[in-house]
C-alpha atoms as a PDB file:
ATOM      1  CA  UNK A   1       8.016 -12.429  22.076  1.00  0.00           C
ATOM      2  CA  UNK A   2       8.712  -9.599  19.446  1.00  0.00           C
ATOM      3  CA  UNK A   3       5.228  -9.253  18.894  1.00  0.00           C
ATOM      4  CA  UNK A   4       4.426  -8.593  22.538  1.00  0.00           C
ATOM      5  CA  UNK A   5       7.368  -6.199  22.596  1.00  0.00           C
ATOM      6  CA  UNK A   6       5.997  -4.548  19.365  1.00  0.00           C
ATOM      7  CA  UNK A   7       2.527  -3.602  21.588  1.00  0.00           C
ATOM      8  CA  UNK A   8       4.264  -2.550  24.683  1.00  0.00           C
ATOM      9  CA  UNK A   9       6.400  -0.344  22.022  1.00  0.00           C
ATOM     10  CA  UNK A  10       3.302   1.305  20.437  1.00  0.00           C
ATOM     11  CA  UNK A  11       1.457   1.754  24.154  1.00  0.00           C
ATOM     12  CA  UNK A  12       4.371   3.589  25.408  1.00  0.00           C
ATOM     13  CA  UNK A  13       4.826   5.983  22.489  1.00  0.00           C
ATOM     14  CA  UNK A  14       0.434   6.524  22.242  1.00  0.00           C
ATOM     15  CA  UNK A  15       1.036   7.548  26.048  1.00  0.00           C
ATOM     16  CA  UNK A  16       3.783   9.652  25.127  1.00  0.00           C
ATOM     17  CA  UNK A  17       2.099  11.130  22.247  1.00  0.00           C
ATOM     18  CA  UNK A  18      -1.335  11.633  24.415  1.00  0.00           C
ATOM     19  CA  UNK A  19       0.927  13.085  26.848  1.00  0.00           C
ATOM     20  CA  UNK A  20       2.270  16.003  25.122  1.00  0.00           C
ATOM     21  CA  UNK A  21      -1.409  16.438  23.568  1.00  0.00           C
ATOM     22  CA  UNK A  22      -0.349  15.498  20.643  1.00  0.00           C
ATOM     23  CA  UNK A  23      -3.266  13.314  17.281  1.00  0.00           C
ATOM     24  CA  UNK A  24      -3.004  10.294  19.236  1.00  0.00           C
ATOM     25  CA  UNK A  25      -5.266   8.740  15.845  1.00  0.00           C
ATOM     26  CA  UNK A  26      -3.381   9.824  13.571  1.00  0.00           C
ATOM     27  CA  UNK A  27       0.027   7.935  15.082  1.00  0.00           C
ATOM     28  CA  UNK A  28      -2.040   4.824  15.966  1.00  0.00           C
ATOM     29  CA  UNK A  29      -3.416   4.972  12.172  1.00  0.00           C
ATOM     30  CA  UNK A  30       0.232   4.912  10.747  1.00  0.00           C
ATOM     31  CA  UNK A  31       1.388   2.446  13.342  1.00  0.00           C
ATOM     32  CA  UNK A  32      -1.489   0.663  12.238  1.00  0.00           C
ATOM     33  CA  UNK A  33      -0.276   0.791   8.693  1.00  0.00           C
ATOM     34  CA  UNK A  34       3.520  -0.177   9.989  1.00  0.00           C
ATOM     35  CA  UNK A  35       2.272  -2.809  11.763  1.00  0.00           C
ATOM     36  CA  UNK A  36       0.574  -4.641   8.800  1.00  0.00           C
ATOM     37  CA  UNK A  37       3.349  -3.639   6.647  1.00  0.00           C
ATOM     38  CA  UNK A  38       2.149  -1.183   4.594  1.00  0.00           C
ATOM     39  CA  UNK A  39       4.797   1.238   5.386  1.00  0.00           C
ATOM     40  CA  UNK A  40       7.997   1.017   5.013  1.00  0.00           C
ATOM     41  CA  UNK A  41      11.033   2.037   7.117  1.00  0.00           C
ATOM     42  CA  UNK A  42      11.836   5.653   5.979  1.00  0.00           C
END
């Protein structure tokens, strides 16, 4: 269940961020990173 919430969260904010024409890689790389726990919460 949170994991499926997790990907519906990082689709939504990818749209958002292709949206606004925004590096779409360069958020899906650090989600990416958040995702497999790399990074920490700031």
């Amino acid at each position: 269940m949170i994991v499926k919430l997790q990907v519906e969260a990082k689709r939504l904010m990818l749209e958002r961020a292709a949206a606004r024409g925004e590096d779409v890689q360069e958020l899906e790389n650090y989600l990416e990173a958040l995702a497999r726990g790399r990074i920490g919460p700031s």
